[in-house]
Protein backbone atom coordinates (compact mmCIF):
# COMPACT_ATOMS: atom_id res chain seq x y z
CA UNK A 1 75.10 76.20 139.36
CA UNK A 2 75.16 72.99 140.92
CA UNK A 3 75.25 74.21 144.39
CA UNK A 4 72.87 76.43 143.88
CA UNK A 5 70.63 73.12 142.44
CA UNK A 6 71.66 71.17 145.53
CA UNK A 7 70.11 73.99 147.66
CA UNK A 8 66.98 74.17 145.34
CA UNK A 9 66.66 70.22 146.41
CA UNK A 10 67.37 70.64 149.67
CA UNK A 11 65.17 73.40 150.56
CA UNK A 12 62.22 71.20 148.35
CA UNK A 13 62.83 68.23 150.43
CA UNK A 14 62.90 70.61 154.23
CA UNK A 15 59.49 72.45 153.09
CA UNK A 16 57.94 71.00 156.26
CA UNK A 17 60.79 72.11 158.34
CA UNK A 18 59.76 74.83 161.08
CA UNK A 19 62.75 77.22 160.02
CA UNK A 20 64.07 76.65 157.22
CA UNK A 21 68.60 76.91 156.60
CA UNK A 22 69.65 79.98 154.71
CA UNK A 23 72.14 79.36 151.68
CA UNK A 24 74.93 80.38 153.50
CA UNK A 25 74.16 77.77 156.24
CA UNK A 26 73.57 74.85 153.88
CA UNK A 27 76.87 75.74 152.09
CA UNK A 28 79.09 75.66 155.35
CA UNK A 29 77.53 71.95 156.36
CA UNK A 30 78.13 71.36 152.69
CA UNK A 31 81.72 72.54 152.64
CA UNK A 32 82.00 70.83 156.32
CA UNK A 33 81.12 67.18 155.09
CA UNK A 34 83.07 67.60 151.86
CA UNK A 35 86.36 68.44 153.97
CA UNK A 36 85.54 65.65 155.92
CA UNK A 37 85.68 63.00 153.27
CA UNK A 38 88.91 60.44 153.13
CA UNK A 39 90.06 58.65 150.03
CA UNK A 40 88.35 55.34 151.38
CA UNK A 41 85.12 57.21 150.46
CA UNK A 42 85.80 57.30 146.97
CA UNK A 43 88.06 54.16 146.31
CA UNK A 44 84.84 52.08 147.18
CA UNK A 45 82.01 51.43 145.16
CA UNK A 46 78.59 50.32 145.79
CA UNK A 47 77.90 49.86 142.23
CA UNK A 48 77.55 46.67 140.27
CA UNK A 49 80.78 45.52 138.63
CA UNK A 50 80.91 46.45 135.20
CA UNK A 51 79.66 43.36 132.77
CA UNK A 52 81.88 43.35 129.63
CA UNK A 53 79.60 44.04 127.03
CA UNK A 54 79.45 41.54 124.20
CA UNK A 55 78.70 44.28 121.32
CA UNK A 56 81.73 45.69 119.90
CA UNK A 57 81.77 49.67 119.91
CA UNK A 58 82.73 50.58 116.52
CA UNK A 59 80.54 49.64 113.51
CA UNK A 60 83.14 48.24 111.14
CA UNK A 61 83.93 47.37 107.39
CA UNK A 62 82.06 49.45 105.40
CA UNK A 63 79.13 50.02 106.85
CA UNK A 64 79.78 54.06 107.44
CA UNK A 65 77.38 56.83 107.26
CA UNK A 66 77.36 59.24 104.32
CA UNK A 67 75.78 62.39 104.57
CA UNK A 68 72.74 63.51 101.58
CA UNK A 69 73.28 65.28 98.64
CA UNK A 70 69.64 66.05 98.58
CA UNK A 71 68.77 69.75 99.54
CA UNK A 72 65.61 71.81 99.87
CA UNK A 73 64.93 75.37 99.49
CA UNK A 74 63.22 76.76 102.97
CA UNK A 75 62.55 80.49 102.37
CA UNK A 76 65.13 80.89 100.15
CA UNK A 77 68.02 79.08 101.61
CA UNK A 78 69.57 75.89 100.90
CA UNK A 79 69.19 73.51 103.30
CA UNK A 80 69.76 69.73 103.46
CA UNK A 81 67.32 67.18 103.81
CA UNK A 82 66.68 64.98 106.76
CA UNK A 83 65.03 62.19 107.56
CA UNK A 84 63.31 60.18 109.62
CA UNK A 85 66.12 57.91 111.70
CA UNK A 86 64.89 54.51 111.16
CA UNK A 87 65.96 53.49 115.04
CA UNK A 88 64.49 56.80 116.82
CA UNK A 89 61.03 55.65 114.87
CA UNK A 90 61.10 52.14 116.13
CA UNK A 91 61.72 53.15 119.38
CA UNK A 92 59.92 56.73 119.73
CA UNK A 93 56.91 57.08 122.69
CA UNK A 94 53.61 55.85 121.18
CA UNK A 95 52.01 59.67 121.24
CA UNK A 96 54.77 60.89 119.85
CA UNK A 97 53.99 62.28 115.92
CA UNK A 98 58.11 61.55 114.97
CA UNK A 99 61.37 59.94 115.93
CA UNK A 100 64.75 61.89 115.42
CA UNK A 101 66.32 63.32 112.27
CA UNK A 102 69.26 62.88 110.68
CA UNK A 103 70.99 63.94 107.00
CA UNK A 104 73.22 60.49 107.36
CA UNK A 105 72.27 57.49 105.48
CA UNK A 106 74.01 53.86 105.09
CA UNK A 107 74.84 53.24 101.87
CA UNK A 108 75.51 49.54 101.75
CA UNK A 109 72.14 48.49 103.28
CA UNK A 110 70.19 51.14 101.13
CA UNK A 111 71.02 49.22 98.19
CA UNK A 112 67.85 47.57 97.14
CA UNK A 113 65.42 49.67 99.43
CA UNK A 114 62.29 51.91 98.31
CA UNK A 115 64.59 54.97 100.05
CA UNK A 116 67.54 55.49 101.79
CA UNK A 117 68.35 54.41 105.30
CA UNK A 118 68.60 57.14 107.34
CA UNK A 119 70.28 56.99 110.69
CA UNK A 120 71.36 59.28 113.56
CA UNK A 121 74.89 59.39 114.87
CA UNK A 122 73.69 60.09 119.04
CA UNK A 123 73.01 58.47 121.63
CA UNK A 124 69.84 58.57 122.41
CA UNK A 125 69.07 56.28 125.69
CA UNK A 126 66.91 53.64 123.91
CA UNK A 127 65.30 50.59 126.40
CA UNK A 128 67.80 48.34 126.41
CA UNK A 129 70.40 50.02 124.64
CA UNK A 130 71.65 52.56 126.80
CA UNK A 131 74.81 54.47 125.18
CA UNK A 132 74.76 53.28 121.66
CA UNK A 133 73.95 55.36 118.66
CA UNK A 134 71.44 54.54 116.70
CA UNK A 135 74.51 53.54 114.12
CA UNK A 136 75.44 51.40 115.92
CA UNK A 137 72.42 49.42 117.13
CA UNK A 138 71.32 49.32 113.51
CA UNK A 139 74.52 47.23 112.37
CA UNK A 140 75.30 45.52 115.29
CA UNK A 141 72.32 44.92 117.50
CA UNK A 142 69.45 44.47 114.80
CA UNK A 143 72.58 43.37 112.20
CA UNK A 144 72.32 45.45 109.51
CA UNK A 145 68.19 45.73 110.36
CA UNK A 146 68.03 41.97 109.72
CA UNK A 147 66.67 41.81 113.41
CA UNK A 148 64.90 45.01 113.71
CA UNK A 149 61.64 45.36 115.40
CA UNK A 150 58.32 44.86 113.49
CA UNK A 151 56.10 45.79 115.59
CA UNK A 152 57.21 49.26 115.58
CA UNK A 153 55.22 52.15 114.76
CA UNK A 154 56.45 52.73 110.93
CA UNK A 155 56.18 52.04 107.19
CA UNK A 156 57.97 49.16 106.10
CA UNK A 157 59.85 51.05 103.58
CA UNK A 158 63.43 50.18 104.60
CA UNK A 159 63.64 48.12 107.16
CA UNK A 160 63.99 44.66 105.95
CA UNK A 161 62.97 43.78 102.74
CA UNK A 162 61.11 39.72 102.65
């Protein structure tokens, strides 16, 4: 599928081309070039080094998500709740109606909240955030929500309490 992509691409980018390469022609010079890489063209990188990243990985202690007991009845099946993900709402596009959903709450920062806090376990490629979960830049970006945005397009129902 991925050759077959490549070609898409590369026929897109030679529209203007006079006569255009068949498939069978653009895999041959593909095959071609690929035989005629060496290790030195994968041993060096043009990429930035990697910068340790000062936010551990894991959220710790016992901060750990817990899934609803609350369930709803849609069309005569059981279902669980979910909720809105109090990251995916902070950060979703301003004409977007809704963030993302989850059925995973912390309990520990809940506790003295109008409702539970409901986060997502994915990573969803945030600004500034890229490859945390919304776990984990709950509890240790925006420390337990201490930190979160408020200038964010929801309620104030469990974010931080003043």
């Amino acid at each position: 599928m991925a050759l077959v992509n490549a070609y898409i691409v590369y026929r897109k980018l030679w529209e203007r081309k006079p006569r255009k390469d068949s498939h069978f022609i653009f895999l041959a010079r593909l095959h071609k070039d690929l035989i005629e890489q060496t290790e030195a063209c994968f041993t060096h990188s043009r990429a930035a080094p990697n910068v340790a990243a000062e936010i551990p990985s894991v959220v710790q202690g016992e901060h750990k998500l817990t899934q609803t007991t609350d369930y709803r009845m849609n069309n005569g099946v059981q279902r669980l709740r979910q909720r809105q993900c109090k990251v995916c709402s902070c950060y979703k596009p301003e004409g977007k109606k809704r963030g993302g959903t989850s059925s995973y709450y912390c309990a520990p920062c809940s506790q003295g909240k109008k409702g539970p806090i409901t986060l997502c376990n994915k990573e969803r490629g945030h600004p500034n955030n890229e490859g945390l979960t919304c776990t984990q830049i709950w509890h240790l970006v925006w420390q337990n929500g201490e930190f979160a945005p408020k200038t964010s397009h929801i309620r104030d129902l469990g974010v931080a309490k003043e």
